[in-house]
PDB file of N, CA and C in Angstrom:
ATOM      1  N   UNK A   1      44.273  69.281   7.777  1.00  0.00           N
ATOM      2  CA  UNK A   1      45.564  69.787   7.378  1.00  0.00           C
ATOM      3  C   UNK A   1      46.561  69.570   8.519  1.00  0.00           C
ATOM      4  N   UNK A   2      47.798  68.864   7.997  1.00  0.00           N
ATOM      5  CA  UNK A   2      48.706  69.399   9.330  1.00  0.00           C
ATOM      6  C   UNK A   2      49.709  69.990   8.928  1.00  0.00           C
ATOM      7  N   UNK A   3      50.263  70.254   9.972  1.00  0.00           N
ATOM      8  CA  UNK A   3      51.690  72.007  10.701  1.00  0.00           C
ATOM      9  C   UNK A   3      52.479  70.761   9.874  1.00  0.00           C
ATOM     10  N   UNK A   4      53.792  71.293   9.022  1.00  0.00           N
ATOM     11  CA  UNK A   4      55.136  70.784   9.007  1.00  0.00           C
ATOM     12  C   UNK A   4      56.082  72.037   9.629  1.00  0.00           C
ATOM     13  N   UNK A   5      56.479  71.293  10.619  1.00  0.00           N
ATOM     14  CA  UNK A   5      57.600  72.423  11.370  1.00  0.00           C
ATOM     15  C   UNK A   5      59.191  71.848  11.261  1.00  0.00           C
ATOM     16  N   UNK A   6      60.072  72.812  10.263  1.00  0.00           N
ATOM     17  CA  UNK A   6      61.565  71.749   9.814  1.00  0.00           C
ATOM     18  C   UNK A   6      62.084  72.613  10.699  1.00  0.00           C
ATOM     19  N   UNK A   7      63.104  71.690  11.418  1.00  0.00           N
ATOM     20  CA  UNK A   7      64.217  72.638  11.835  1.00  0.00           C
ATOM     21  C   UNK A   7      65.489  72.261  10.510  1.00  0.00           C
ATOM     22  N   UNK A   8      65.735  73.543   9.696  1.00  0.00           N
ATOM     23  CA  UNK A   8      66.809  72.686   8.463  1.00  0.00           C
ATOM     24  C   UNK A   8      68.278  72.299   9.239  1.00  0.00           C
ATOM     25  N   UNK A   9      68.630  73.148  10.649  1.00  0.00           N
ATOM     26  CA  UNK A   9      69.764  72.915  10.997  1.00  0.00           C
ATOM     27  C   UNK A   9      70.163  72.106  11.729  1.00  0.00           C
ATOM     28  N   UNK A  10      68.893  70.951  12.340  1.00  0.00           N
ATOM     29  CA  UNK A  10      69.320  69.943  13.302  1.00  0.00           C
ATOM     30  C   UNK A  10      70.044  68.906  12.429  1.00  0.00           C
ATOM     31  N   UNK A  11      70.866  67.994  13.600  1.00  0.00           N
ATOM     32  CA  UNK A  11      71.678  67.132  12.666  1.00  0.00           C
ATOM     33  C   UNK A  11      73.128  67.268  11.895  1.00  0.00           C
ATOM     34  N   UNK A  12      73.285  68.345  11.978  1.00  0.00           N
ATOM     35  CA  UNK A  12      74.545  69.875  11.160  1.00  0.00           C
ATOM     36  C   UNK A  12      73.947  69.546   9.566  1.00  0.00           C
ATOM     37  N   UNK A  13      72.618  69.826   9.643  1.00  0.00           N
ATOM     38  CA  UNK A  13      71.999  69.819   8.135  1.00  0.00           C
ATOM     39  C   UNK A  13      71.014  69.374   7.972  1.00  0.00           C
ATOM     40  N   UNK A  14      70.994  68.054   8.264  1.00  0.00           N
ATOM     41  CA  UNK A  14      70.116  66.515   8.144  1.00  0.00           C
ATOM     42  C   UNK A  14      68.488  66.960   8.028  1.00  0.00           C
ATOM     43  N   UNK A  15      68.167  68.069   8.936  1.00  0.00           N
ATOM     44  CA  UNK A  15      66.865  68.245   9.145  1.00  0.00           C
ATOM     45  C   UNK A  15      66.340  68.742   7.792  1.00  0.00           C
ATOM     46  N   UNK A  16      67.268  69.680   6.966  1.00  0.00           N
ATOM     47  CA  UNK A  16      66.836  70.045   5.981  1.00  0.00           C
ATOM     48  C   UNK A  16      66.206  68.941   4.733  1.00  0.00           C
ATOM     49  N   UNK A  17      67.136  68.168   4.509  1.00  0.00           N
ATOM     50  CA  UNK A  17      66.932  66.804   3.922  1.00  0.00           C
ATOM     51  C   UNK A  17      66.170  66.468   3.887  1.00  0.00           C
ATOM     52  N   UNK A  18      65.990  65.589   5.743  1.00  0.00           N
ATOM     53  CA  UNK A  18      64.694  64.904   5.914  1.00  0.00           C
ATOM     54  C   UNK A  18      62.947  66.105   5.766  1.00  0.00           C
ATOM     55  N   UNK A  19      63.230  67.380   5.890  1.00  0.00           N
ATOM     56  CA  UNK A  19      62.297  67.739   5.886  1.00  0.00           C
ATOM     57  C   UNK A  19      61.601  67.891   4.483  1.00  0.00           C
ATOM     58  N   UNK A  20      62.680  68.198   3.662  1.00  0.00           N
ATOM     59  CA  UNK A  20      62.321  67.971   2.346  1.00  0.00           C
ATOM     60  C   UNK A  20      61.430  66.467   1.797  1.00  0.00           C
ATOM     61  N   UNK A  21      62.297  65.541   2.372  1.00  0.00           N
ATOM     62  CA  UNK A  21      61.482  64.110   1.864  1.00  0.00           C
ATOM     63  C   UNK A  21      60.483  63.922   2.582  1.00  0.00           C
ATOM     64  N   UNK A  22      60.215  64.537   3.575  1.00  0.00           N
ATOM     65  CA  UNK A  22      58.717  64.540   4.266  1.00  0.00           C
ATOM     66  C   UNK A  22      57.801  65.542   3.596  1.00  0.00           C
ATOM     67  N   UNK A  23      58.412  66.713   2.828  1.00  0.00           N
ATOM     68  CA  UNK A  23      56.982  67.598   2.144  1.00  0.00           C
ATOM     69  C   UNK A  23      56.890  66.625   0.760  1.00  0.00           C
ATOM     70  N   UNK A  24      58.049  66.090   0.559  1.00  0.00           N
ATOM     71  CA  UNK A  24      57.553  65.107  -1.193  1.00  0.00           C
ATOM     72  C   UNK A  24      56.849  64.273  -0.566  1.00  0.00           C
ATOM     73  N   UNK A  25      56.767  63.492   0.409  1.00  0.00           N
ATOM     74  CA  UNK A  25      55.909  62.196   0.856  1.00  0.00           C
ATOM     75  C   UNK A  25      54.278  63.084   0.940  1.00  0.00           C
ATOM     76  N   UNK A  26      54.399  64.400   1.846  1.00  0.00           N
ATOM     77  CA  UNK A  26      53.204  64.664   1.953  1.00  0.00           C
ATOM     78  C   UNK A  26      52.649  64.746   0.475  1.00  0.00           C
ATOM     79  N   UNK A  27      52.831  65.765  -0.180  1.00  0.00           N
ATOM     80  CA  UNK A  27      52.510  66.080  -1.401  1.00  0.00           C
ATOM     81  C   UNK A  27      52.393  65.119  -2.321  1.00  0.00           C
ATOM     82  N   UNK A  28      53.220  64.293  -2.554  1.00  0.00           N
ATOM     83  CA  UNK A  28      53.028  62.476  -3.429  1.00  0.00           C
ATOM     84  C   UNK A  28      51.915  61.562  -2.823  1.00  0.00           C
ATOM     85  N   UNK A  29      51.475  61.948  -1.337  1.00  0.00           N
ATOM     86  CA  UNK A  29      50.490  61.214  -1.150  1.00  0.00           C
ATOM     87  C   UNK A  29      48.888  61.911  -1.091  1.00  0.00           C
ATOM     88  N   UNK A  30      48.771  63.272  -1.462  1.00  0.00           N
ATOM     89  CA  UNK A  30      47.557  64.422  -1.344  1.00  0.00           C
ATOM     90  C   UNK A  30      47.303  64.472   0.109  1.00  0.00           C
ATOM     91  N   UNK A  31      48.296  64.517   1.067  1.00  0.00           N
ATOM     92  CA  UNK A  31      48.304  65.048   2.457  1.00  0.00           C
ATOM     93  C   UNK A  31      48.195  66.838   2.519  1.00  0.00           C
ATOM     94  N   UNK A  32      46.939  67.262   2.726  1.00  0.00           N
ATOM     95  CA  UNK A  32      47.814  68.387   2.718  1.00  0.00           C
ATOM     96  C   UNK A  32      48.174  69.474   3.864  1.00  0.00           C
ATOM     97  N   UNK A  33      49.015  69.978   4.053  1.00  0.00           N
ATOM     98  CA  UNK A  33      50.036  71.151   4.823  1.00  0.00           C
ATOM     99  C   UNK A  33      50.360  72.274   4.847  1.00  0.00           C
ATOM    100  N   UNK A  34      50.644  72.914   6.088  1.00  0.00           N
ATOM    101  CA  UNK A  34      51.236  73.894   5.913  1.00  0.00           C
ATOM    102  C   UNK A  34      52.620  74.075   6.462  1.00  0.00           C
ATOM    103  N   UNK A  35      53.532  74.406   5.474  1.00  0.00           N
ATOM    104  CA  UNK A  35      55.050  74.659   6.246  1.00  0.00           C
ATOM    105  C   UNK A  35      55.255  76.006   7.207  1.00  0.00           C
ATOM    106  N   UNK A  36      55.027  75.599   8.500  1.00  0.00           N
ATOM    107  CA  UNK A  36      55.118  77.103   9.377  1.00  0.00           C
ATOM    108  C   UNK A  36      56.630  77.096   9.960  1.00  0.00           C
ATOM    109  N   UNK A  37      57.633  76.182   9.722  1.00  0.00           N
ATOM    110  CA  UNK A  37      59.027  76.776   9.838  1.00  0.00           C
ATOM    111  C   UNK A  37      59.240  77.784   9.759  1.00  0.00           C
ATOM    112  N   UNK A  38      60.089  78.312  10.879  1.00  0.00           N
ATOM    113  CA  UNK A  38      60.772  79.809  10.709  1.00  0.00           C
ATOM    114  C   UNK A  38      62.025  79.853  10.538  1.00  0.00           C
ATOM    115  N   UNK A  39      62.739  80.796  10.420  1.00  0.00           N
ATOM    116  CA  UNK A  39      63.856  81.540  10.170  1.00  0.00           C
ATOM    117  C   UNK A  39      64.792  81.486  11.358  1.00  0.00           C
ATOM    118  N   UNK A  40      64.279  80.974  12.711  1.00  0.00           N
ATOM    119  CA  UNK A  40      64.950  81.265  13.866  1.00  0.00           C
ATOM    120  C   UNK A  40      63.829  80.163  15.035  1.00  0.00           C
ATOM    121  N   UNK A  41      64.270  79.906  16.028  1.00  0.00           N
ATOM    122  CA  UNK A  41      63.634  79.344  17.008  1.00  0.00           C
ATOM    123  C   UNK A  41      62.080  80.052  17.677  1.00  0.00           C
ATOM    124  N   UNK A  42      62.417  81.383  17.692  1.00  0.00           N
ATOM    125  CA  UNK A  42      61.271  82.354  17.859  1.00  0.00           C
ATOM    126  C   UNK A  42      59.826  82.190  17.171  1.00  0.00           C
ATOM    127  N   UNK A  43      60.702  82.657  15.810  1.00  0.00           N
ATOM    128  CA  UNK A  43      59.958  82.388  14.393  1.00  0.00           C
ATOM    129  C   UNK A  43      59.067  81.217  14.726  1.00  0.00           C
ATOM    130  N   UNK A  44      59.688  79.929  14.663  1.00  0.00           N
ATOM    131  CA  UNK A  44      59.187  79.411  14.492  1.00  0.00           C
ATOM    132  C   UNK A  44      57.970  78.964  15.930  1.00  0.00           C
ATOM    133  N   UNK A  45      58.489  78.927  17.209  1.00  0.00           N
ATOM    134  CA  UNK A  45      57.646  78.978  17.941  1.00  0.00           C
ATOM    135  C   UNK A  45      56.149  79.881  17.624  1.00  0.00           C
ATOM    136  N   UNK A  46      56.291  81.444  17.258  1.00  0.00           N
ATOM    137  CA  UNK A  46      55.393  82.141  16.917  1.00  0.00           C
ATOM    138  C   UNK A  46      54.580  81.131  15.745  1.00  0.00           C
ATOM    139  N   UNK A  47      55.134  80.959  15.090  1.00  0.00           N
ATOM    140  CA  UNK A  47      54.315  80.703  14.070  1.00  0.00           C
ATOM    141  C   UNK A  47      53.414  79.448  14.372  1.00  0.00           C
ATOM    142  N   UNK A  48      54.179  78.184  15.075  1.00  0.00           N
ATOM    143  CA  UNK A  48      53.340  77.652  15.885  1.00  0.00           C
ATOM    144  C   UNK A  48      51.983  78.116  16.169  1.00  0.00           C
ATOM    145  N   UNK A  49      52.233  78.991  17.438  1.00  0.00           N
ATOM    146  CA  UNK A  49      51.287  79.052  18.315  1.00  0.00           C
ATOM    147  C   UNK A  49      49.897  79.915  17.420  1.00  0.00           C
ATOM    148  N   UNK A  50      50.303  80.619  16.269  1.00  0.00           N
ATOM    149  CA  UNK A  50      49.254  81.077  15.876  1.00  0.00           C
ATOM    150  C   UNK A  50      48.897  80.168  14.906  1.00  0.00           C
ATOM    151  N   UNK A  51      49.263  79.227  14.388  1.00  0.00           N
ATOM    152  CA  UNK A  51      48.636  78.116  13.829  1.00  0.00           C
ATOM    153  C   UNK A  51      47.924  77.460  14.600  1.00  0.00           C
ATOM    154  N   UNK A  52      47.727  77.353  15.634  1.00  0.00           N
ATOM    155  CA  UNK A  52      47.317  76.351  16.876  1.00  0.00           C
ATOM    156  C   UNK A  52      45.677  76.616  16.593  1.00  0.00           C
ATOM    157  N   UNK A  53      45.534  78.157  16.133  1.00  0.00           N
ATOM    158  CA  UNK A  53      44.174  78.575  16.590  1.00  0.00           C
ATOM    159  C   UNK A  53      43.249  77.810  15.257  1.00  0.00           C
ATOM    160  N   UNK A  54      43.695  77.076  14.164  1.00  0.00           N
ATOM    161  CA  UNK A  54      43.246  76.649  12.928  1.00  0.00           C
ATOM    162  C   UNK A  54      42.680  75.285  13.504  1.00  0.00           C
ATOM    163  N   UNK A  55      41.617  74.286  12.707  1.00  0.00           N
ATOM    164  CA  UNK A  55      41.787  73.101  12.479  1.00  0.00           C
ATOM    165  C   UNK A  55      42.647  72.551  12.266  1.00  0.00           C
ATOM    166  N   UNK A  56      43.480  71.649  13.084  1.00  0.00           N
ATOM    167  CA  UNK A  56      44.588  70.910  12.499  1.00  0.00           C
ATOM    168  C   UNK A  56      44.354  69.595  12.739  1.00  0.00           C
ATOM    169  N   UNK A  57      45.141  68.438  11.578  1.00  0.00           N
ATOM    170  CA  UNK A  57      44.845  66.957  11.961  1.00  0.00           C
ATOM    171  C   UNK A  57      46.188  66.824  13.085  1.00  0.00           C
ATOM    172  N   UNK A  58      47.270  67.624  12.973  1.00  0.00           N
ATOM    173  CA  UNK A  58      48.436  67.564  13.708  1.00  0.00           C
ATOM    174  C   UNK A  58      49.296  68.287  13.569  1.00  0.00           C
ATOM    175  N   UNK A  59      50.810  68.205  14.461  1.00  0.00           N
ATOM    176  CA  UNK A  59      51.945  68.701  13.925  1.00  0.00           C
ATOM    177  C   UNK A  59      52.621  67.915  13.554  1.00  0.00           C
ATOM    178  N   UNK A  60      53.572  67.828  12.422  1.00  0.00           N
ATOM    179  CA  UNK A  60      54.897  67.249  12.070  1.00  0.00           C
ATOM    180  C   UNK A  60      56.028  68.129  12.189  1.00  0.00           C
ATOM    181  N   UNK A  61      56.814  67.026  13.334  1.00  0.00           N
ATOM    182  CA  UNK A  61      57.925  67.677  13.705  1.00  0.00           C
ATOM    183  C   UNK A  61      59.744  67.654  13.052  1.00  0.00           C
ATOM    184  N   UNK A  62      60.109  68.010  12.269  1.00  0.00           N
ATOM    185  CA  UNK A  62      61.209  67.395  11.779  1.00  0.00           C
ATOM    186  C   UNK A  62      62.744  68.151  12.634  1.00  0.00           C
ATOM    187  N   UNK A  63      62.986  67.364  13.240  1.00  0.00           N
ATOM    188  CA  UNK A  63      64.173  67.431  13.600  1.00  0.00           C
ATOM    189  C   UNK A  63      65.003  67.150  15.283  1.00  0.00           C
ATOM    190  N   UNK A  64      65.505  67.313  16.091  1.00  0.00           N
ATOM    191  CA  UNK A  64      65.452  66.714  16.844  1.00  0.00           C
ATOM    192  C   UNK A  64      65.094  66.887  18.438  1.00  0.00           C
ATOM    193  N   UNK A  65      65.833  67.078  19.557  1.00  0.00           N
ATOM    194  CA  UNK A  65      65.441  67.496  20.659  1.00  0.00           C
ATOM    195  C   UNK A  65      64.976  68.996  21.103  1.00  0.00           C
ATOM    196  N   UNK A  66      65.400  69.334  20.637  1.00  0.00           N
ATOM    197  CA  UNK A  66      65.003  71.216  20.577  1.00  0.00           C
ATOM    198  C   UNK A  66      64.024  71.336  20.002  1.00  0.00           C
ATOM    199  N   UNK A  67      63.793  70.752  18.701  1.00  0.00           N
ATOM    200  CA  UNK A  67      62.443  71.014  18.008  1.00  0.00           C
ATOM    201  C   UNK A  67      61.274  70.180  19.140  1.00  0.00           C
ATOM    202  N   UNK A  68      61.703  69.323  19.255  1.00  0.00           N
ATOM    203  CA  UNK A  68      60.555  68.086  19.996  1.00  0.00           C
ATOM    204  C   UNK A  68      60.109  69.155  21.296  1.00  0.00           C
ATOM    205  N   UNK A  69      61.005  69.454  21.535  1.00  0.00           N
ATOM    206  CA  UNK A  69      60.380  70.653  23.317  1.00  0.00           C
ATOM    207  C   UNK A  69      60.078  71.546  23.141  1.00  0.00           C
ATOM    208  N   UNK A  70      60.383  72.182  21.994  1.00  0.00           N
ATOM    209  CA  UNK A  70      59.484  73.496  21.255  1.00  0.00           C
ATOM    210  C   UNK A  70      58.075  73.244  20.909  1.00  0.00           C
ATOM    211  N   UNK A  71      57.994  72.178  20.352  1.00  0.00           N
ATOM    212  CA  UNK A  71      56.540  71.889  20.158  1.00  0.00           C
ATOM    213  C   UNK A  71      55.537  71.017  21.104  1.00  0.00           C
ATOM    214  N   UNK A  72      56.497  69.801  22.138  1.00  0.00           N
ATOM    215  CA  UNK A  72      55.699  70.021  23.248  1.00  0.00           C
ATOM    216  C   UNK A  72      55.210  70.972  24.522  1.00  0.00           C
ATOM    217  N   UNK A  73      55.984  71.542  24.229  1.00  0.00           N
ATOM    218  CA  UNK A  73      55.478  73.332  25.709  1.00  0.00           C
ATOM    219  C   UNK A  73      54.719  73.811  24.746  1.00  0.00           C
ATOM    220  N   UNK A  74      54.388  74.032  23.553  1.00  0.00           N
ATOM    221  CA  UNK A  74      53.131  74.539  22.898  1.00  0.00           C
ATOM    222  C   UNK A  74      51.935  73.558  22.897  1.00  0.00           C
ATOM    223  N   UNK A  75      51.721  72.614  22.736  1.00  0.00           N
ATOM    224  CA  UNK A  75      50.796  71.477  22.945  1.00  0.00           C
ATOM    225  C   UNK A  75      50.804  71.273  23.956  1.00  0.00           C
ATOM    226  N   UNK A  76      51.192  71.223  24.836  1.00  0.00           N
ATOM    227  CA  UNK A  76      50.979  70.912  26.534  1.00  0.00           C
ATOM    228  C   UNK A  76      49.431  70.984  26.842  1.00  0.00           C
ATOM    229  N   UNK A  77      48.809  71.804  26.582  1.00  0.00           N
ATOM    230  CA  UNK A  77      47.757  72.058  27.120  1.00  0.00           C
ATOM    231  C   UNK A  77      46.299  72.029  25.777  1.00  0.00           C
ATOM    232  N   UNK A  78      47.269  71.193  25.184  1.00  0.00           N
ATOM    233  CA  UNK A  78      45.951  70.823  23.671  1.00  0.00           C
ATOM    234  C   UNK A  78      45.805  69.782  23.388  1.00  0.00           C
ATOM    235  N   UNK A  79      44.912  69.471  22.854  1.00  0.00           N
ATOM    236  CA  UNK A  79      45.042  67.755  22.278  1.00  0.00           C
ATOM    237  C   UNK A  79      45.387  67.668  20.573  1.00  0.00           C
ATOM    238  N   UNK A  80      46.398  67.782  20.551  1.00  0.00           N
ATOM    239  CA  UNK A  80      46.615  67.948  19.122  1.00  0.00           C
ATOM    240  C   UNK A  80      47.597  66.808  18.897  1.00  0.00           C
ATOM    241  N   UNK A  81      48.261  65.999  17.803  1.00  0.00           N
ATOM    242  CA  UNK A  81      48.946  64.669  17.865  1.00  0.00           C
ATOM    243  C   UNK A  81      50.162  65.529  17.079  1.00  0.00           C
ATOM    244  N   UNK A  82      50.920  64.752  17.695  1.00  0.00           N
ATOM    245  CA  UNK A  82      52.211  65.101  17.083  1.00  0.00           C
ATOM    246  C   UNK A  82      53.464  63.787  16.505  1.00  0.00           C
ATOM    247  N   UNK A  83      53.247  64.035  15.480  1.00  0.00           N
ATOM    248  CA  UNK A  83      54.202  63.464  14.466  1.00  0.00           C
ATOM    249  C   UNK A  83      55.115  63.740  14.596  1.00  0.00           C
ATOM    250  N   UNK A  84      56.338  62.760  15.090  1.00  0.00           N
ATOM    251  CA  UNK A  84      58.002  63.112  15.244  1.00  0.00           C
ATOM    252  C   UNK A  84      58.766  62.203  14.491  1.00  0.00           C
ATOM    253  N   UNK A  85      59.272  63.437  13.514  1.00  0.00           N
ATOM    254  CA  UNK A  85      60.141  62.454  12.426  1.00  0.00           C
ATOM    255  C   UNK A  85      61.617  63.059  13.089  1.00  0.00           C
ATOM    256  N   UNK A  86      62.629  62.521  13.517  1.00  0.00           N
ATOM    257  CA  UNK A  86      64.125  62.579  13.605  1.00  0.00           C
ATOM    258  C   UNK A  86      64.924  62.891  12.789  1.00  0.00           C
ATOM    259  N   UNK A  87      65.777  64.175  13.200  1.00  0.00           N
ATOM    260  CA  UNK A  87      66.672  64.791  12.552  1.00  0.00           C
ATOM    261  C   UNK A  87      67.244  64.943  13.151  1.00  0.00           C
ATOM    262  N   UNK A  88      67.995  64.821  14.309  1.00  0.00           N
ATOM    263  CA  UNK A  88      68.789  65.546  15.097  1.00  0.00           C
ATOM    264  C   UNK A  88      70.003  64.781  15.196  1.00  0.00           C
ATOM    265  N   UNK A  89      70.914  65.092  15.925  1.00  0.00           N
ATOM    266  CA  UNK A  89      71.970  64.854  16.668  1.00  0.00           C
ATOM    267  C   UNK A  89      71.864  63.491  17.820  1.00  0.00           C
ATOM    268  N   UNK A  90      71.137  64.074  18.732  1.00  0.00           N
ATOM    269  CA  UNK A  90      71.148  62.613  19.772  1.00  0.00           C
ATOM    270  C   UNK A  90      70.097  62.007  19.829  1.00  0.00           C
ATOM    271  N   UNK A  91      68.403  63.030  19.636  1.00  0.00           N
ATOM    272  CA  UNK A  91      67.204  62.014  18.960  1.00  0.00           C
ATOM    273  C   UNK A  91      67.168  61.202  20.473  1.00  0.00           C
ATOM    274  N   UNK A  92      66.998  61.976  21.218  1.00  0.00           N
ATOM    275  CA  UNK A  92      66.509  61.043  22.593  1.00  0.00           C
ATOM    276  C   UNK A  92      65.368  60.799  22.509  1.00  0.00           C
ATOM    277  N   UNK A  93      64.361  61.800  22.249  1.00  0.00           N
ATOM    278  CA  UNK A  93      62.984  61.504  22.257  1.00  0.00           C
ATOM    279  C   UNK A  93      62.459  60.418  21.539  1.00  0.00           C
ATOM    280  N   UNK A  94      63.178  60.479  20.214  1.00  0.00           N
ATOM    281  CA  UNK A  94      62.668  59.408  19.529  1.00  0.00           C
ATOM    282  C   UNK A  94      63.140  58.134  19.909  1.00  0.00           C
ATOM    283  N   UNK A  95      64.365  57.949  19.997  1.00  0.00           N
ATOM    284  CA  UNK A  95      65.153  56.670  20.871  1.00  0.00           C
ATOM    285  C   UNK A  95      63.940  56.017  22.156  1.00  0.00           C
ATOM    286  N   UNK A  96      63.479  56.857  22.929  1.00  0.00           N
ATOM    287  CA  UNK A  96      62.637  56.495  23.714  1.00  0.00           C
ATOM    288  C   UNK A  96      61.170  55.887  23.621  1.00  0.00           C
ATOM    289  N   UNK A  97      61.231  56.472  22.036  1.00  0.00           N
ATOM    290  CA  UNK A  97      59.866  56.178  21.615  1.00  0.00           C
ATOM    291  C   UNK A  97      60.572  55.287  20.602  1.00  0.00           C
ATOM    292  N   UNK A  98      61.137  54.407  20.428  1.00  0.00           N
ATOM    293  CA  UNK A  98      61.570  53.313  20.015  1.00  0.00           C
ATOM    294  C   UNK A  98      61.332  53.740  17.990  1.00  0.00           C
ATOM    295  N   UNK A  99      61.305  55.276  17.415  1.00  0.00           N
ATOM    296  CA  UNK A  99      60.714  55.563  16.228  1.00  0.00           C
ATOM    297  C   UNK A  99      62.248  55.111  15.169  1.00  0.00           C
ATOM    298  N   UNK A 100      62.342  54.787  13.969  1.00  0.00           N
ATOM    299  CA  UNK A 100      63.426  54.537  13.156  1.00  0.00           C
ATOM    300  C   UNK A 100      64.023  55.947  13.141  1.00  0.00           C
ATOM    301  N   UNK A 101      65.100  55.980  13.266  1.00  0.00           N
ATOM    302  CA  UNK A 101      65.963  56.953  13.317  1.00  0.00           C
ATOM    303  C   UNK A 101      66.768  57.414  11.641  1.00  0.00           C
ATOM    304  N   UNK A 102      66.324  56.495  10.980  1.00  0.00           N
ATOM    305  CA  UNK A 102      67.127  56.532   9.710  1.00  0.00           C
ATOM    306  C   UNK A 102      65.940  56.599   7.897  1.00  0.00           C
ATOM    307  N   UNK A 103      64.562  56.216   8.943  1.00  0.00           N
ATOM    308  CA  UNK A 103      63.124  55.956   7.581  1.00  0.00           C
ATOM    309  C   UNK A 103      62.581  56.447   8.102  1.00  0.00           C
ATOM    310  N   UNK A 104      62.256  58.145   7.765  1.00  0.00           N
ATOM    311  CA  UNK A 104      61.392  58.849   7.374  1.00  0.00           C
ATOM    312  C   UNK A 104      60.237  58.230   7.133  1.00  0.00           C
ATOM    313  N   UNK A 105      60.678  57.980   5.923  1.00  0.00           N
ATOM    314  CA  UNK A 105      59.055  57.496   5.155  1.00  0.00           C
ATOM    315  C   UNK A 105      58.363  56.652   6.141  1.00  0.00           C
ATOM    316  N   UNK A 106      59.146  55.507   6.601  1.00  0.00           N
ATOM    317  CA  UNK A 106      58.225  54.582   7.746  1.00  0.00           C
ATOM    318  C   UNK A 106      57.616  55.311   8.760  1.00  0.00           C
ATOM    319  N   UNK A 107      58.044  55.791   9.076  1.00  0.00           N
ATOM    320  CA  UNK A 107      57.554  56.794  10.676  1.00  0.00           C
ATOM    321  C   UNK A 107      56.096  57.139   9.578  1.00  0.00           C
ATOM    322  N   UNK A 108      56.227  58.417   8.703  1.00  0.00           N
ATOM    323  CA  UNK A 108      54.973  58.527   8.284  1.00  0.00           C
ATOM    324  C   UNK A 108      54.102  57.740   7.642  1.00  0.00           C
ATOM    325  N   UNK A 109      54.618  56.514   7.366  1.00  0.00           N
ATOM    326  CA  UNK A 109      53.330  55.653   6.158  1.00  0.00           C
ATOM    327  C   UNK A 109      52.641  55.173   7.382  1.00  0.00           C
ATOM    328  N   UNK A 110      53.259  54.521   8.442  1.00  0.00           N
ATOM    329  CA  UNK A 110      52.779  53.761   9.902  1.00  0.00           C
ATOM    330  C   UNK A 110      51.666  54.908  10.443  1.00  0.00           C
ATOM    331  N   UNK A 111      52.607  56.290  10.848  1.00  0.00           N
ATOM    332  CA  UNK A 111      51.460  57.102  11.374  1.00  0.00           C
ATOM    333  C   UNK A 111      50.346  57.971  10.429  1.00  0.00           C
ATOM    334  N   UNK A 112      50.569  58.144   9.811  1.00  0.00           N
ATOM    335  CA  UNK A 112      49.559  58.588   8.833  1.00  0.00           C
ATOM    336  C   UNK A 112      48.674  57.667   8.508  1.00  0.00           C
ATOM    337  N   UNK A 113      48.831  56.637   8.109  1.00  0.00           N
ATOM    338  CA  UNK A 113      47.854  55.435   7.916  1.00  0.00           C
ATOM    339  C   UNK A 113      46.317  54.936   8.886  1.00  0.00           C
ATOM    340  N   UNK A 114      47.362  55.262  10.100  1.00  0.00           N
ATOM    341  CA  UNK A 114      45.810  55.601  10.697  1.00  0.00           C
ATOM    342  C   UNK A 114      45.845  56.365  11.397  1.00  0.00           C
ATOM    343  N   UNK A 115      45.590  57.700  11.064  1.00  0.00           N
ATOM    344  CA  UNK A 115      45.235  59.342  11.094  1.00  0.00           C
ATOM    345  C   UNK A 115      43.848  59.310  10.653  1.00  0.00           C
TER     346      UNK A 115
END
């Protein structure tokens, strides 16, 4: 199973969107998930970290630099893979990691494929 963690407000929206077409991709392909998004940055960190204690195949991260450092200072010290789909505003992380900034779907058919 893996974490979907949306931020809906990165982007001034965008995250919501893309996070949506990432639970239809999961669900259209029998991936299955759990949405531990929260309500607030907290939220969602918490909810993280007590997911951490489950089997997971990974996290999916939707949205952009804030989310990406929220969920690496929780993985820091795990071996867990993390899926970064882009939503944000400036999307450095992903820029660096050379990921499409605009296809969703590609980021996951590429990484999921061999998961």
């Amino acid at each position: 199973m893996w974490l979907l963690l949306i931020n809906p407000t990165s982007g001034g929206g965008r995250g919501a969107k893309v996070g949506a077409e990432v639970a239809r991709y999961l669900v259209s392909n029998s991936i299955q998930y759990s949405d531990i998004s929260g309500s607030s940055f907290e939220s969602a960190r918490t909810n993280l970290r007590e997911s951490l204690s489950a089997t997971i195949n990974g996290v999916i991260a939707v949205g952009g630099d804030g989310m990406v450092h929220l969920v690496i200072q929780e993985l820091a010290e795990k071996k867990v893979p993390l899926l970064l789909i882009p939503a944000g505003t400036g999307n450095d992380f992903a820029r660096v990691l050379h990921l499409p900034l605009d296809n969703p779907t590609m980021v996951l058919e590429k990484a999921l494929s061999s998961a």
